[in-house]
C-alpha atoms as a PDB file:
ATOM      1  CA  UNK A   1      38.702  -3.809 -70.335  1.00  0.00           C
ATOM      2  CA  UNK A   2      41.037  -1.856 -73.019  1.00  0.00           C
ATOM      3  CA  UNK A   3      44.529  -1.371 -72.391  1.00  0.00           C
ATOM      4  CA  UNK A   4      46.679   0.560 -74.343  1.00  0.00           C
ATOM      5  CA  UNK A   5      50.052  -0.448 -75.938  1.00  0.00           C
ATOM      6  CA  UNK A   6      51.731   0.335 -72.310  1.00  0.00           C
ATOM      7  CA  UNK A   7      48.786  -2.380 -71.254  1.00  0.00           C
ATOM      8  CA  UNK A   8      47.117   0.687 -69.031  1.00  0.00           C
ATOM      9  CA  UNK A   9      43.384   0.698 -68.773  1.00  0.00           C
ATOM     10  CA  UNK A  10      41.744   2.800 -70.633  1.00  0.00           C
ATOM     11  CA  UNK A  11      38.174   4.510 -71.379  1.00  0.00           C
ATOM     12  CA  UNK A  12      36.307   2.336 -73.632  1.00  0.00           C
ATOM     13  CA  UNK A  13      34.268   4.337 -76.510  1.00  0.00           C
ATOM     14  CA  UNK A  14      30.998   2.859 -77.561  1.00  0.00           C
ATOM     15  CA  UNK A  15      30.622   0.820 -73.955  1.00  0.00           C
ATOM     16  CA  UNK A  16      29.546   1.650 -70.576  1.00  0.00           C
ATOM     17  CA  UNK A  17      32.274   3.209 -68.059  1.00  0.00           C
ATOM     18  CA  UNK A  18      32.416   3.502 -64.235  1.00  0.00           C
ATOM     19  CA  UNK A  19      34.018   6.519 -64.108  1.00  0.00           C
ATOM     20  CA  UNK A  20      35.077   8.807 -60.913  1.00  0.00           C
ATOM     21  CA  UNK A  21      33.941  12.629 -60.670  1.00  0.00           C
ATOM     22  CA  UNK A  22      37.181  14.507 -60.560  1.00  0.00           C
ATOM     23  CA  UNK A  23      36.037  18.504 -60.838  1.00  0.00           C
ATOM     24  CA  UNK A  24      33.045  20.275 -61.719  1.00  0.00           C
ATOM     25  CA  UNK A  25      32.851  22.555 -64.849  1.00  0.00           C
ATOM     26  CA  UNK A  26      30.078  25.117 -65.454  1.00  0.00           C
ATOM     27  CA  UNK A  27      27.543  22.787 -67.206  1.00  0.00           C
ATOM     28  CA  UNK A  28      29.020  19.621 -65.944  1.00  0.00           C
ATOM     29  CA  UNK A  29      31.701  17.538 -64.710  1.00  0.00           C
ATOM     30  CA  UNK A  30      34.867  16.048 -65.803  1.00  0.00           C
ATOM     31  CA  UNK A  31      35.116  12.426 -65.439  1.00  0.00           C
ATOM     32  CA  UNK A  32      37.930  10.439 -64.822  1.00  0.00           C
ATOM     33  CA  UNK A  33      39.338   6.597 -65.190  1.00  0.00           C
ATOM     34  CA  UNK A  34      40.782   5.405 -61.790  1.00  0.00           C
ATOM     35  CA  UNK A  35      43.464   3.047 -63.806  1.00  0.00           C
ATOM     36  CA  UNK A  36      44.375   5.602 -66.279  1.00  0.00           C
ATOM     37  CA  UNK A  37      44.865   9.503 -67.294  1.00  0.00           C
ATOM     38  CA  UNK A  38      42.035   9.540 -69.746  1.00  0.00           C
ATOM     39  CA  UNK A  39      39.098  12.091 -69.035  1.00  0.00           C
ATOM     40  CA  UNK A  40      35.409  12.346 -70.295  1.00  0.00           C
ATOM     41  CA  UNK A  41      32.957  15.426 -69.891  1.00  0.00           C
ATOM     42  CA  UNK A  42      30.112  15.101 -68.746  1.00  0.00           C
ATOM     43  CA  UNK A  43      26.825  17.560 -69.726  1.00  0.00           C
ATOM     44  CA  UNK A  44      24.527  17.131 -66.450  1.00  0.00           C
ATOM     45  CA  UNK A  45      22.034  19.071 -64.117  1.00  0.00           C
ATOM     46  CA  UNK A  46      22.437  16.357 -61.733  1.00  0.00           C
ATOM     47  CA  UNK A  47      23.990  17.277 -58.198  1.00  0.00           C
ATOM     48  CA  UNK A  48      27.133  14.951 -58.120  1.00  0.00           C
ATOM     49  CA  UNK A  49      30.482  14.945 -55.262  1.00  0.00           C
ATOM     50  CA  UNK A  50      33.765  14.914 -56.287  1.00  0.00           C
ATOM     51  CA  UNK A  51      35.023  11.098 -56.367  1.00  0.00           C
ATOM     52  CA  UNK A  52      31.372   9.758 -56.690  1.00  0.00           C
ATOM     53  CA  UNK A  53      31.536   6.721 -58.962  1.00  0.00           C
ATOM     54  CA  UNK A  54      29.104   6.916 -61.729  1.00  0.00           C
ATOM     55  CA  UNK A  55      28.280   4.417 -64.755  1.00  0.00           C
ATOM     56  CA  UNK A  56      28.511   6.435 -67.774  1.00  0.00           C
ATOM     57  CA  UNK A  57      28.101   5.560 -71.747  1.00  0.00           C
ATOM     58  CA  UNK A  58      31.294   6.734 -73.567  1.00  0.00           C
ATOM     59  CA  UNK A  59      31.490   8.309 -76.845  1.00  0.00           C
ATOM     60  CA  UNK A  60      33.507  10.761 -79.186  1.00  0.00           C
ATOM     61  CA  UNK A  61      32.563  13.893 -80.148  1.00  0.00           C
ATOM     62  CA  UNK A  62      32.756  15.764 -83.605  1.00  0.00           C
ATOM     63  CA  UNK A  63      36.279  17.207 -82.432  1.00  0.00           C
ATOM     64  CA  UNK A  64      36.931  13.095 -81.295  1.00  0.00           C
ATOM     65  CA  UNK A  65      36.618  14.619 -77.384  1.00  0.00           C
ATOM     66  CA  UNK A  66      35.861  11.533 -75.055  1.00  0.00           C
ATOM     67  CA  UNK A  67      31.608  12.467 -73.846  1.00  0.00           C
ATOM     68  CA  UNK A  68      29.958  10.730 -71.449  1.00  0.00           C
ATOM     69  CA  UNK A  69      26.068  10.355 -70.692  1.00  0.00           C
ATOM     70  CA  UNK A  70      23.949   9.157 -68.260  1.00  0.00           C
ATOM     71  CA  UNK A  71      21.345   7.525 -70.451  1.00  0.00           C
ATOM     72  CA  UNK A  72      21.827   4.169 -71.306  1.00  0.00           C
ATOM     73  CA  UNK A  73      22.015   2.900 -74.800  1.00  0.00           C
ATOM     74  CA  UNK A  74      19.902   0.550 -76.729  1.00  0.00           C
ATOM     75  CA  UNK A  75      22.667  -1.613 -77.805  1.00  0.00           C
ATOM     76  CA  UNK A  76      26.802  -0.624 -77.168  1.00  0.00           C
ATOM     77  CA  UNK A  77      29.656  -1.576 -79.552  1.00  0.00           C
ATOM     78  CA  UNK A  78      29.637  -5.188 -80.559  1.00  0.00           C
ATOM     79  CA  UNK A  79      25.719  -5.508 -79.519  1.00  0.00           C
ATOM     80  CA  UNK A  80      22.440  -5.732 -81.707  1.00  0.00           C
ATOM     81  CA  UNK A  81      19.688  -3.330 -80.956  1.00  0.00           C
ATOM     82  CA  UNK A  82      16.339  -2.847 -81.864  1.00  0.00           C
ATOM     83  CA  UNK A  83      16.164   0.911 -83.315  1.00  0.00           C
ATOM     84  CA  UNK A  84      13.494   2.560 -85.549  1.00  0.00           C
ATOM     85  CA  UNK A  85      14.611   4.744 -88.034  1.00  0.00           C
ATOM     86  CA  UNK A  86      13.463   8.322 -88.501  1.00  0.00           C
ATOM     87  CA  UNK A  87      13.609  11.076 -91.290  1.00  0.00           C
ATOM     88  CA  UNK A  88      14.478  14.299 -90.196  1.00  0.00           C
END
């Protein structure tokens, strides 16, 4: 758990999150953190309720916007993974 310099929780980036549905968006949901203000969105088909709980990977964005997935990760921050390398 993160806390922030008040020594509120906060979203951890790079780790996995239980987060709680707080409103639905046109393509998705926003996510919040029951211990703090922070928000994450959320890019899903999935049918979900408002105040489900649902584990979510956390990362930033190119605009350094908190995103959330369903998938789960090879390896989070401060983990080794196994990854293969491909050109594009």
């Amino acid at each position: 758990m993160v806390r922030n310099t008040e020594g509120h929780h906060m979203i951890e980036v790079g780790k996995m999150n239980e987060l709680i549905v707080a409103r639905q968006e046109d393509s998705g949901y926003i996510l919040r953190d029951n211990f703090s203000d922070d928000e994450a969105y959320l890019e899903t088909h999935s049918k979900l309720q408002i105040e489900d709980r649902v584990d979510v990977f956390v990362y930033l964005d190119s605009s350094n916007s908190l995103i959330a997935t369903l998938e789960t990760p090879i390896a989070t921050v401060g983990e080794y993974g196994l990854m293969r390398a491909v050109e594009n």
